[in-house]
PDB file of N, CA and C in Angstrom:
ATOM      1  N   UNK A   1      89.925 139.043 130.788  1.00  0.00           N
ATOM      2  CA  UNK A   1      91.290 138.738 130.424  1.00  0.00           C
ATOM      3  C   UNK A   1      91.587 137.244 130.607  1.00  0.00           C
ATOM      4  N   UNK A   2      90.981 136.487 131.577  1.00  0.00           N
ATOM      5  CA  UNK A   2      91.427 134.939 132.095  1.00  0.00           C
ATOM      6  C   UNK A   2      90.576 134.318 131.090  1.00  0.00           C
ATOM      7  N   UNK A   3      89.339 134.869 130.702  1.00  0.00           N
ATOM      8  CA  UNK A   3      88.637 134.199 129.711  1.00  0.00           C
ATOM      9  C   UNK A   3      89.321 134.250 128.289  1.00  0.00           C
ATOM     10  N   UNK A   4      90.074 134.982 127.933  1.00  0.00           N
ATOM     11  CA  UNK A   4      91.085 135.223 126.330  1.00  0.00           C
ATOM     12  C   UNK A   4      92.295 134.430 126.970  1.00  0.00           C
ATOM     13  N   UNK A   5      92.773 134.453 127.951  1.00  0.00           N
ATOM     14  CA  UNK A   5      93.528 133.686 128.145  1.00  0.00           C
ATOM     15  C   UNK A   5      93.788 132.150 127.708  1.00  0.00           C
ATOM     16  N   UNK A   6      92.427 131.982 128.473  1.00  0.00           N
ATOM     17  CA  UNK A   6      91.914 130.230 128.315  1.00  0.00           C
ATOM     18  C   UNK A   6      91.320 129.738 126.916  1.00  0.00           C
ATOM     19  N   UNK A   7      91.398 130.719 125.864  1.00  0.00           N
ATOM     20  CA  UNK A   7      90.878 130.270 124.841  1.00  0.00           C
ATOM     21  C   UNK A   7      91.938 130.125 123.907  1.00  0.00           C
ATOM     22  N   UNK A   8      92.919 130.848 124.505  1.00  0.00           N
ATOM     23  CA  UNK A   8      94.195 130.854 123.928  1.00  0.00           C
ATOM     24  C   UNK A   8      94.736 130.042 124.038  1.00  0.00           C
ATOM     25  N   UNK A   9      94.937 129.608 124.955  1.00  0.00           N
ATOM     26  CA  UNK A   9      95.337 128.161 125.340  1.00  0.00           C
ATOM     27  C   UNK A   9      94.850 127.023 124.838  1.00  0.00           C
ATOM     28  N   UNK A  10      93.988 126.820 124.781  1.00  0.00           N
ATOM     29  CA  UNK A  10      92.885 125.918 124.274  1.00  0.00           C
ATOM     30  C   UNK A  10      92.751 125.808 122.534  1.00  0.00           C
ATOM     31  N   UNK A  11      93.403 127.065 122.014  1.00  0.00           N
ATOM     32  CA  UNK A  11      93.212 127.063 120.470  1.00  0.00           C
ATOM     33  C   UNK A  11      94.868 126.383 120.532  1.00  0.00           C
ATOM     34  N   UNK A  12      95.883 126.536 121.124  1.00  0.00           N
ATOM     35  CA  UNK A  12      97.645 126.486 120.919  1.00  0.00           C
ATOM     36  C   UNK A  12      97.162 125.283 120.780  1.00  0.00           C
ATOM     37  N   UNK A  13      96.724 124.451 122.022  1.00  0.00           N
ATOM     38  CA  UNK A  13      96.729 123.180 122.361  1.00  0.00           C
ATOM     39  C   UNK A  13      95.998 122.227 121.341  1.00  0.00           C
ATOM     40  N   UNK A  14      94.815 122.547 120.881  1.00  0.00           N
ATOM     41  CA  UNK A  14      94.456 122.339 119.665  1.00  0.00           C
ATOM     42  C   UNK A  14      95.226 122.039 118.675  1.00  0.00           C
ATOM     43  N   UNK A  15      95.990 122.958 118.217  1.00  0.00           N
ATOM     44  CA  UNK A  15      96.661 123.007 116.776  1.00  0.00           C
ATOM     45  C   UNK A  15      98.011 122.318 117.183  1.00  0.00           C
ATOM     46  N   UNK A  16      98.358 122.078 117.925  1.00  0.00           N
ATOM     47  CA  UNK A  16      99.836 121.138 118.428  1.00  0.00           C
ATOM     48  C   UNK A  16      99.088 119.481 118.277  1.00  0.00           C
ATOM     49  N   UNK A  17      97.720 119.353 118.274  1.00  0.00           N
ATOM     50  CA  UNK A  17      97.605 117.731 118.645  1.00  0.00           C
ATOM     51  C   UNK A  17      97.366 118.129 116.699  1.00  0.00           C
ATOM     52  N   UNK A  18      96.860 119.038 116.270  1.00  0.00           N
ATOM     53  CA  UNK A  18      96.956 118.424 114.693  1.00  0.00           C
ATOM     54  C   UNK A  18      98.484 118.033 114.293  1.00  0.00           C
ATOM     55  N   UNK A  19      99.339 119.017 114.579  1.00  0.00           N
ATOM     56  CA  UNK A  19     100.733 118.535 113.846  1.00  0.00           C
ATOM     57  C   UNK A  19     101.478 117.124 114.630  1.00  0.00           C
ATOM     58  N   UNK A  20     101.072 116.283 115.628  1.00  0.00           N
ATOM     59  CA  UNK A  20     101.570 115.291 115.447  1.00  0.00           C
ATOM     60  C   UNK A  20     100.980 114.204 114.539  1.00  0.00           C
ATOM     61  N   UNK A  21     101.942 113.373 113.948  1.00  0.00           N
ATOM     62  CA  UNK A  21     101.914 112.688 112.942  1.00  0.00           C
ATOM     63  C   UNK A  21     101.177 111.054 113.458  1.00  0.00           C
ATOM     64  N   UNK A  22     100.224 110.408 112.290  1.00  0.00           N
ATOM     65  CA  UNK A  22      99.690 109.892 112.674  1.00  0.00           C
ATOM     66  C   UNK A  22     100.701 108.610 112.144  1.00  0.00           C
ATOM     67  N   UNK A  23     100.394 107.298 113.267  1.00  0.00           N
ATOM     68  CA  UNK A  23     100.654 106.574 113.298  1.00  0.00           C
ATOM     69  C   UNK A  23      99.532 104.904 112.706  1.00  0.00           C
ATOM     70  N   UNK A  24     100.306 104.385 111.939  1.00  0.00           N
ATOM     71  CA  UNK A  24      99.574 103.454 111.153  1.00  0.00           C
ATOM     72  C   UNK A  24      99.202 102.159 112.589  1.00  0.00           C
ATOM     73  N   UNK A  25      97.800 101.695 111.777  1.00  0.00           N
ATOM     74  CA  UNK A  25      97.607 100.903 113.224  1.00  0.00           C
ATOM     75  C   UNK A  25      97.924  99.318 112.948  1.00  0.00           C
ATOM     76  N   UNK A  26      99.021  98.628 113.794  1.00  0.00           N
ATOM     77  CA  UNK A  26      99.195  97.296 113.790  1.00  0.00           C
ATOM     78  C   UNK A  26      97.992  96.309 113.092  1.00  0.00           C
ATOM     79  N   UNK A  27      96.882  96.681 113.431  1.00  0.00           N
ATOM     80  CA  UNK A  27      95.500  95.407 112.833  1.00  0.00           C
ATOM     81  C   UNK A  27      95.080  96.193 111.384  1.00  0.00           C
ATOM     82  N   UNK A  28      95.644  97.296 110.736  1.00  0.00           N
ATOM     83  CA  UNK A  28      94.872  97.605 110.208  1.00  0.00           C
ATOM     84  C   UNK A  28      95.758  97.053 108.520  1.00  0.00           C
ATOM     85  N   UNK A  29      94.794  96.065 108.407  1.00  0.00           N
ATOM     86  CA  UNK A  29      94.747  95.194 107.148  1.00  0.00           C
ATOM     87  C   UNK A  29      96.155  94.387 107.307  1.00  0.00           C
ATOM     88  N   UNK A  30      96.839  94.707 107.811  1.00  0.00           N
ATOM     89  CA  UNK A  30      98.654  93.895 107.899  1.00  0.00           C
ATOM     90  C   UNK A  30      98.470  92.330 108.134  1.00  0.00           C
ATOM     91  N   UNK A  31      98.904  92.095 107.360  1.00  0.00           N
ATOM     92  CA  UNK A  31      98.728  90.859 107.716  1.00  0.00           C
ATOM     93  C   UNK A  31     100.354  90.084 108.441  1.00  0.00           C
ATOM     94  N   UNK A  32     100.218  89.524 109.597  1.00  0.00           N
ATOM     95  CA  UNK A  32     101.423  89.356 110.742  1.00  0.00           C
ATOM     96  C   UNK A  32     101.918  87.679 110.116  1.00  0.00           C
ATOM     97  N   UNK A  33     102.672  88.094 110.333  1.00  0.00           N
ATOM     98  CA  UNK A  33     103.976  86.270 109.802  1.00  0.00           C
ATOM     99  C   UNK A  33     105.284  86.460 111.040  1.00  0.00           C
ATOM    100  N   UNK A  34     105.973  85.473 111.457  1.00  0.00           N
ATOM    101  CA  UNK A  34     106.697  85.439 112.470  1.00  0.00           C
ATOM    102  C   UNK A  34     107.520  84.180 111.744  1.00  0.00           C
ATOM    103  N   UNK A  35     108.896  84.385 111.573  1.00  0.00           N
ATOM    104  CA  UNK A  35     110.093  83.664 110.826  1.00  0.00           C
ATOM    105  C   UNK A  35     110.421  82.798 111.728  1.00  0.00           C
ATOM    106  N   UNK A  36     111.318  82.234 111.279  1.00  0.00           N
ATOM    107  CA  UNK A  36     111.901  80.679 112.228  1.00  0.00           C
ATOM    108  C   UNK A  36     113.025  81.889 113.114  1.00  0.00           C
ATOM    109  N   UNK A  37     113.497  82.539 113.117  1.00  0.00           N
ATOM    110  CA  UNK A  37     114.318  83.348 113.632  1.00  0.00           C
ATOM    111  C   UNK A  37     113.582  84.101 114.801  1.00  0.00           C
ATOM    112  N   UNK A  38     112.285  84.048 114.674  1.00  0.00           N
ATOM    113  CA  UNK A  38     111.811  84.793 115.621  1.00  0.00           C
ATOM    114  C   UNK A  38     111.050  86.513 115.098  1.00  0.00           C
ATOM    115  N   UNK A  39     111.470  86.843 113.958  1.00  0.00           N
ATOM    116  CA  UNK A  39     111.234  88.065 113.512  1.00  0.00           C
ATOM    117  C   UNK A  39     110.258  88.061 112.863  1.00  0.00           C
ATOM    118  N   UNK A  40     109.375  89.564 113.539  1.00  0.00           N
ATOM    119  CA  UNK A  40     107.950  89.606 112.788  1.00  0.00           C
ATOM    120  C   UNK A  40     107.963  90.380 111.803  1.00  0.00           C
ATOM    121  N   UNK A  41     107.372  89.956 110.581  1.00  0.00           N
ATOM    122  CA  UNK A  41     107.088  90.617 109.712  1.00  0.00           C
ATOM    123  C   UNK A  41     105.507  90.956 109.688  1.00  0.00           C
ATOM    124  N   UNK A  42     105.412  91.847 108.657  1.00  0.00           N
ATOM    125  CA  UNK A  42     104.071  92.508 109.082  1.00  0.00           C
ATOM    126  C   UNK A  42     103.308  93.099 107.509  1.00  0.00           C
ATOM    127  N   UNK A  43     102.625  92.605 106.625  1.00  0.00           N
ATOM    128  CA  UNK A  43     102.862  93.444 105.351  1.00  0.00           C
ATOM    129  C   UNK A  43     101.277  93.030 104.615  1.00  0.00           C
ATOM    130  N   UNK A  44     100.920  93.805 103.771  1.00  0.00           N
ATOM    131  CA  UNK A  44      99.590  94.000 103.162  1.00  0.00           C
ATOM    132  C   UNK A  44     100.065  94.592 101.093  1.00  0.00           C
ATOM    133  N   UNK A  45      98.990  93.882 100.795  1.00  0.00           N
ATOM    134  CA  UNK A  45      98.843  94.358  99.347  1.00  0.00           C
ATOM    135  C   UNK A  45      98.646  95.745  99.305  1.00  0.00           C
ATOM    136  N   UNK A  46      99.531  96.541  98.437  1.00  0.00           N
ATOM    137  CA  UNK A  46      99.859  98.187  98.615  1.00  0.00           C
ATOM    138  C   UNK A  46      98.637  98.599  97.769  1.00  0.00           C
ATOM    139  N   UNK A  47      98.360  97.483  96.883  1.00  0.00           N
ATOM    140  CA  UNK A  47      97.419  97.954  95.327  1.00  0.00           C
ATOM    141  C   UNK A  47      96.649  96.927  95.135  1.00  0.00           C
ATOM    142  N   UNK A  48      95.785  97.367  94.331  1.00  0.00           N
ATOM    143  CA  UNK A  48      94.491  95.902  94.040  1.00  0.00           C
ATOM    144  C   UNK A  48      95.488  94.878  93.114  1.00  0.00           C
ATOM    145  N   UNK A  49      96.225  95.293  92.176  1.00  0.00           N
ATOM    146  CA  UNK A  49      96.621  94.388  91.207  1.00  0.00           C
ATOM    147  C   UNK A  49      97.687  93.688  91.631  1.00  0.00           C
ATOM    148  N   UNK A  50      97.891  94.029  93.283  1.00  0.00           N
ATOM    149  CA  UNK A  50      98.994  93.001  93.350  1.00  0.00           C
ATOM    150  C   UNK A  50     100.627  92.812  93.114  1.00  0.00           C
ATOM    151  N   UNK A  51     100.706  94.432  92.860  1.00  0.00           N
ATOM    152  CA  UNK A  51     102.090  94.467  92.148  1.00  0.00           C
ATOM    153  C   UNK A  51     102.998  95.186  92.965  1.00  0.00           C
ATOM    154  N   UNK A  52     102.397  95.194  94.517  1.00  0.00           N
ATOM    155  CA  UNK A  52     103.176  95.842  94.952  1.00  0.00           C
ATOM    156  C   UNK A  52     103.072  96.086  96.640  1.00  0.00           C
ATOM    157  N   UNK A  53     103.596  95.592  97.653  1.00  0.00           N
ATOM    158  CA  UNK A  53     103.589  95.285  98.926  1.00  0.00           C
ATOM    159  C   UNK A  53     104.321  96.072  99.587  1.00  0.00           C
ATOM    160  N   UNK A  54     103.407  96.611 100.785  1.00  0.00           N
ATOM    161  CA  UNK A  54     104.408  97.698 101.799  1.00  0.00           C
ATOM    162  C   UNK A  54     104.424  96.403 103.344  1.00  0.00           C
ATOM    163  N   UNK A  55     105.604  96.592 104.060  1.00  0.00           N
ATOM    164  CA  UNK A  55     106.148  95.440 104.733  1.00  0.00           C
ATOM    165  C   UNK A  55     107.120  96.310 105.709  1.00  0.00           C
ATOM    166  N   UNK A  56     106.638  96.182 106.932  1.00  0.00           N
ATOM    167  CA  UNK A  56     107.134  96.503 107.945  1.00  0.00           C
ATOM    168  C   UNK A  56     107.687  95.370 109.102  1.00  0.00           C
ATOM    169  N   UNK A  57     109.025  95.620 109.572  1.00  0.00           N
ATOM    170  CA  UNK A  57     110.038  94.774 110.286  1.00  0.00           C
ATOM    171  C   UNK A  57     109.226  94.902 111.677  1.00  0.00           C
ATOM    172  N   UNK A  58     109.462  93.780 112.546  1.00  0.00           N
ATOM    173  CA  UNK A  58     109.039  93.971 113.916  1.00  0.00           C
ATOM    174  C   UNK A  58     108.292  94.748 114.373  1.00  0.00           C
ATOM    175  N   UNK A  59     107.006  95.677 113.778  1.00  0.00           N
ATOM    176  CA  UNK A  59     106.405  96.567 114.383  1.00  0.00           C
ATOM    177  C   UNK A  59     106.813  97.976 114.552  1.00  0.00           C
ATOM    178  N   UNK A  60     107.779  98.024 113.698  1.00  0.00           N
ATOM    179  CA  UNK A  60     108.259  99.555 113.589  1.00  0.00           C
ATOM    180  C   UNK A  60     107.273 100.344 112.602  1.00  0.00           C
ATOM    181  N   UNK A  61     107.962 101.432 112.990  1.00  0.00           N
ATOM    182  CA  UNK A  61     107.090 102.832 112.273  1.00  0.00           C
ATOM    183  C   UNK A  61     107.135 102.586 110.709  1.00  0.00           C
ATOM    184  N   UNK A  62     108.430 102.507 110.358  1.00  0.00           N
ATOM    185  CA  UNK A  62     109.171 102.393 108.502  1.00  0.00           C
ATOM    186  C   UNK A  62     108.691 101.116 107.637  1.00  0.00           C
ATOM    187  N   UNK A  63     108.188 102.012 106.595  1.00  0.00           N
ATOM    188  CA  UNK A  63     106.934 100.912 106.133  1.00  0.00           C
ATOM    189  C   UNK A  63     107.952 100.892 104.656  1.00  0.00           C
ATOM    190  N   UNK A  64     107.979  99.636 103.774  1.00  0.00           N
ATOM    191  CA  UNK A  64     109.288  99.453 102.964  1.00  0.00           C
ATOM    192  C   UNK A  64     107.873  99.011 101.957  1.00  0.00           C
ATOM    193  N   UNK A  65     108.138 100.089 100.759  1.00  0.00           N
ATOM    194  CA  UNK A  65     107.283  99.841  99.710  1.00  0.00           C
ATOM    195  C   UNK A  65     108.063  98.997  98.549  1.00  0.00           C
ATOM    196  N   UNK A  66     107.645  97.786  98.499  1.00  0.00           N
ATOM    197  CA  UNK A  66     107.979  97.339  97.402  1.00  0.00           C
ATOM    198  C   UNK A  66     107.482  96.692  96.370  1.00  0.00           C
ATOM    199  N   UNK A  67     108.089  96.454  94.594  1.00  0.00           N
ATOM    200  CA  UNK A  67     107.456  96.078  94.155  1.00  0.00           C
ATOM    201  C   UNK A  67     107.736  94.727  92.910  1.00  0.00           C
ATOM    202  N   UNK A  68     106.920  94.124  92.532  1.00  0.00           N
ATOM    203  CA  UNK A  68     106.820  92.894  91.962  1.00  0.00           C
ATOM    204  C   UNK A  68     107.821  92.720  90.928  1.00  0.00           C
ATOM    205  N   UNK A  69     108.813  91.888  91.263  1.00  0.00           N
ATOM    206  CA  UNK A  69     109.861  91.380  90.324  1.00  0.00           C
ATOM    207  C   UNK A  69     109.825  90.103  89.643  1.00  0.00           C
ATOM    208  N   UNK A  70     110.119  89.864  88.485  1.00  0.00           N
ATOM    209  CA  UNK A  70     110.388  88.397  88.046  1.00  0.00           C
ATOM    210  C   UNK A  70     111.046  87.509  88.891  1.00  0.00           C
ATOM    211  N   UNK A  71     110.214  86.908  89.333  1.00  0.00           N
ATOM    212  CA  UNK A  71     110.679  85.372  89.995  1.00  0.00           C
ATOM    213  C   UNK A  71     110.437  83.578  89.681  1.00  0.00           C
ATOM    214  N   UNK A  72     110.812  82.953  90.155  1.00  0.00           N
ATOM    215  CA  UNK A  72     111.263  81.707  89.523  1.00  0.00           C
ATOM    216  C   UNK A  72     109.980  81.171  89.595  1.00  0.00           C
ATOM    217  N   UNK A  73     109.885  81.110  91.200  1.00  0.00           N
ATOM    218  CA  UNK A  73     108.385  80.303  91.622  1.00  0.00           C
ATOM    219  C   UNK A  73     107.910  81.350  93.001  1.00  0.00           C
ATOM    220  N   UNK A  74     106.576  81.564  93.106  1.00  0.00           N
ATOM    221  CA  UNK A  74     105.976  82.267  94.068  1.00  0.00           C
ATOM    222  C   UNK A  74     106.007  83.624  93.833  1.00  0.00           C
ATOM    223  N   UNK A  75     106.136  84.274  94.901  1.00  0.00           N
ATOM    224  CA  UNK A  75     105.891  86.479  94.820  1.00  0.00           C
ATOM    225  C   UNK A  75     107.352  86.736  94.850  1.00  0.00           C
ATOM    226  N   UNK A  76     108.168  87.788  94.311  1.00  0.00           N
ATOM    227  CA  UNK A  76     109.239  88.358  94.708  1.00  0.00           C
ATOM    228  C   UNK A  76     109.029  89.766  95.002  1.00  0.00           C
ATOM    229  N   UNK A  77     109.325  90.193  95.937  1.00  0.00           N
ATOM    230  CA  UNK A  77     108.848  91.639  95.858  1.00  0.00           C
ATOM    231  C   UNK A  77     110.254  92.264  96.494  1.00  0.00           C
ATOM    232  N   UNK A  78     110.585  93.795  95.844  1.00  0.00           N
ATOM    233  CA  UNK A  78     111.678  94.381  96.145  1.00  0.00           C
ATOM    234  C   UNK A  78     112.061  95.660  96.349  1.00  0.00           C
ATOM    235  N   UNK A  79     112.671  96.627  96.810  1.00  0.00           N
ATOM    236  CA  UNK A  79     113.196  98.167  96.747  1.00  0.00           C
ATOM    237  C   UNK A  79     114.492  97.859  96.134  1.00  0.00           C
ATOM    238  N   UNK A  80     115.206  97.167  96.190  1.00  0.00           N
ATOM    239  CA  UNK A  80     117.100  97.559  95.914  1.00  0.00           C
ATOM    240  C   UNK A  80     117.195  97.258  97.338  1.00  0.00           C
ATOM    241  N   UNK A  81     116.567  97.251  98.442  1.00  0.00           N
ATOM    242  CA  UNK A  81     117.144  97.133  99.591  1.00  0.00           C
ATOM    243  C   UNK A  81     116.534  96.072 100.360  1.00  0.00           C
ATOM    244  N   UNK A  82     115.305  95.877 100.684  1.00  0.00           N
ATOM    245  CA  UNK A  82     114.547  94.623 101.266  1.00  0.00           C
ATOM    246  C   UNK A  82     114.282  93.741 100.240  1.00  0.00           C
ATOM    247  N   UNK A  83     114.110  92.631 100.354  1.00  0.00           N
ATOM    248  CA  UNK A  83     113.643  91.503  99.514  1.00  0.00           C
ATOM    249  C   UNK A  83     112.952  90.930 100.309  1.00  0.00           C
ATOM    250  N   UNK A  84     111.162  90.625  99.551  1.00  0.00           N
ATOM    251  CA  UNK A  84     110.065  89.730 100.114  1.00  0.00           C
ATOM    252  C   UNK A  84     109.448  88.959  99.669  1.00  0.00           C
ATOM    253  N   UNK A  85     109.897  87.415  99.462  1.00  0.00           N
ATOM    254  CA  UNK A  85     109.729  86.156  98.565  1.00  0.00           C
ATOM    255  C   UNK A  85     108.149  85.679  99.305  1.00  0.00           C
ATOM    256  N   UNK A  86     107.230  85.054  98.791  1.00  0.00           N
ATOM    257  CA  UNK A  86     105.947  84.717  99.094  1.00  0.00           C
ATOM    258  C   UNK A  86     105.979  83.457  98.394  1.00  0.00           C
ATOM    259  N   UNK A  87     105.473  82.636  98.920  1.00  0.00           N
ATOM    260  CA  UNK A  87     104.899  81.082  97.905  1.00  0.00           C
ATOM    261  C   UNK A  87     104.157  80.396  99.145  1.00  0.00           C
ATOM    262  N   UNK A  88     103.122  80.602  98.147  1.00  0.00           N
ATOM    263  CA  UNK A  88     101.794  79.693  99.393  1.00  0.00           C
ATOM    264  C   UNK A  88     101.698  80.633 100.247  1.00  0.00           C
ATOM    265  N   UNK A  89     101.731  80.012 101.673  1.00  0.00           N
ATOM    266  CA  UNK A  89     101.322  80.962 102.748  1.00  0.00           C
ATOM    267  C   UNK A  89     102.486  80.895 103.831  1.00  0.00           C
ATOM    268  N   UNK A  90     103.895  80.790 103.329  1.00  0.00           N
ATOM    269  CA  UNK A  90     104.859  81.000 103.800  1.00  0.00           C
ATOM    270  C   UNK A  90     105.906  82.350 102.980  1.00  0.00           C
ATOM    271  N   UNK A  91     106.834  83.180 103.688  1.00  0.00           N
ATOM    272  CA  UNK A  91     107.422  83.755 103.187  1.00  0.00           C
ATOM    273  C   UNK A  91     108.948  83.514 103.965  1.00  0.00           C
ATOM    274  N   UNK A  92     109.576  84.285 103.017  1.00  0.00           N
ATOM    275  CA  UNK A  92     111.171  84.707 103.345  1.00  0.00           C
ATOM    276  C   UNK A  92     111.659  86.118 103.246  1.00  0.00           C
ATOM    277  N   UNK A  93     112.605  86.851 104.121  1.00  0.00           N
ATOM    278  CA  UNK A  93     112.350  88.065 103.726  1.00  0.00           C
ATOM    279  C   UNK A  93     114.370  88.206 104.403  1.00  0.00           C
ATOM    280  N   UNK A  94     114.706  89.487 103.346  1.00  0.00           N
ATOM    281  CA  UNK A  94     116.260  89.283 104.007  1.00  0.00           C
ATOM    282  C   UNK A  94     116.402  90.942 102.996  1.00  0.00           C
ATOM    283  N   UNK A  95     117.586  91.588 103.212  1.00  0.00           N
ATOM    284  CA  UNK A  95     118.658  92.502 103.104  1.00  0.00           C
ATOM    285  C   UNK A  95     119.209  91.811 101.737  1.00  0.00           C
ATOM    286  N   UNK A  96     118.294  92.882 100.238  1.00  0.00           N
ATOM    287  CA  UNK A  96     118.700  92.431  99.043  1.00  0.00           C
ATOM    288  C   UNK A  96     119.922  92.774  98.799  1.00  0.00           C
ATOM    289  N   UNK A  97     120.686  94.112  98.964  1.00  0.00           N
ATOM    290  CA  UNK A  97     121.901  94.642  98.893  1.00  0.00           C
ATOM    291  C   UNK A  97     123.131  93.829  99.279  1.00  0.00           C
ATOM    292  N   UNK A  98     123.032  92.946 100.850  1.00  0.00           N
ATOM    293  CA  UNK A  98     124.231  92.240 101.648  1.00  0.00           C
ATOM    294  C   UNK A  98     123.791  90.916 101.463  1.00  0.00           C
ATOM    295  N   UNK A  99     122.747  90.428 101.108  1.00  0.00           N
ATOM    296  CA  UNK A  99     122.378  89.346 101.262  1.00  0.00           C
ATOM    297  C   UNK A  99     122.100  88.539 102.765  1.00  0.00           C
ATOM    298  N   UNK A 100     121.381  89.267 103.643  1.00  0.00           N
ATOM    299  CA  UNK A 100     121.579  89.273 105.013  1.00  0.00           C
ATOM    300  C   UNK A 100     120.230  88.967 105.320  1.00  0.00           C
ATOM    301  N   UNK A 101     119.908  87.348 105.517  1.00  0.00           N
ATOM    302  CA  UNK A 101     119.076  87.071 106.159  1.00  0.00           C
ATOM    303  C   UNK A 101     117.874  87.193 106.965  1.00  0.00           C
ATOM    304  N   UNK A 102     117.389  87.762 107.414  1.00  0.00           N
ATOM    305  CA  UNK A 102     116.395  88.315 108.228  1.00  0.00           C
ATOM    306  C   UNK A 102     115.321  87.127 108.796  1.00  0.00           C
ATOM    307  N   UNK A 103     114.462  86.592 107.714  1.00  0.00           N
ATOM    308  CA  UNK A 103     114.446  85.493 108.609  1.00  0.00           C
ATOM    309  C   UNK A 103     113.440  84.734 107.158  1.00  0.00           C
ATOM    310  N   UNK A 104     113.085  83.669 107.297  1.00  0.00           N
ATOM    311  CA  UNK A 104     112.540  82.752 106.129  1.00  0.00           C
ATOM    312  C   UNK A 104     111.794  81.461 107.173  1.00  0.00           C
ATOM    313  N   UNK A 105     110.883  80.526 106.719  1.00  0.00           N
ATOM    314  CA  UNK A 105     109.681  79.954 106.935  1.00  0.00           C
ATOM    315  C   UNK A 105     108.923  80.909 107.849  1.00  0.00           C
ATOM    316  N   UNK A 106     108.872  82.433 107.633  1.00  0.00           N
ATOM    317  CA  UNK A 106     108.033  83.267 107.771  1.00  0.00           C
ATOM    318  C   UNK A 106     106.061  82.998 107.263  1.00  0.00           C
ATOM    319  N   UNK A 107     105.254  82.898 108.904  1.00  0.00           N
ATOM    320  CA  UNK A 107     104.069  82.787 108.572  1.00  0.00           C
ATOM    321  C   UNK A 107     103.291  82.717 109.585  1.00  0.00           C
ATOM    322  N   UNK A 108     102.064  82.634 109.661  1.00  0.00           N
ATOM    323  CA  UNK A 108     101.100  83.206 110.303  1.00  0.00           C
ATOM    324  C   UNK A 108     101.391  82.338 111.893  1.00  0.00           C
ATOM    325  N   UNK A 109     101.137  83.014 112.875  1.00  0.00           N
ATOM    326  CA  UNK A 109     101.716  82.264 114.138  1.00  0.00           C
ATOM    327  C   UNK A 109     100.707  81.574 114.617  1.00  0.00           C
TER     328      UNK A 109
END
């Protein structure tokens, strides 16, 4: 009986570490930029062609897929809600909706 017990246990415990959700890893391909404001940005090419960048705020979980808009000079990349300007190896990144800053001469520390 202690032996069905313990296997029972051992199968619950099992199947509880599958359903937590996996977490994306900080080094993995992200490439890190830090703004004059202090705020890290964090973001990698989503696709080979370039048309489209996922970009995460300070190291949080919420990864903001966006994608390649007509711009003047450099990368524009967008949802309706984040905006992520690229030229050279500096960026700017701000709140497309309010127009709310976030932070700009964003780049490698």
């Amino acid at each position: 009986m202690k032996a069905l017990l313990a296997v029972l246990a051992l199968a619950t415990l099992a199947g509880c570490s599958l359903l937590q959700p996996s977490r994306p890893a900080a080094t993995d391909n992200w490439t890190r930029w830090v703004c004059d404001s202090q705020a890290e940005v964090l973001w990698r090419f989503a696709d080979a062609s370039q048309q489209s960048v996922d970009v995460r705020l300070g190291g949080a979980d919420q990864v903001y897929r966006l994608k390649a808009e007509p711009g003047a000079s450099g990368a524009l990349y967008s949802d309706g809600v984040l905006a992520f300007h690229t030229k050279g190896n500096e960026g700017l990144v701000y709140w497309e909706a309010t127009n709310d800053l976030i932070g700009r001469g964003c780049k490698a520390p």
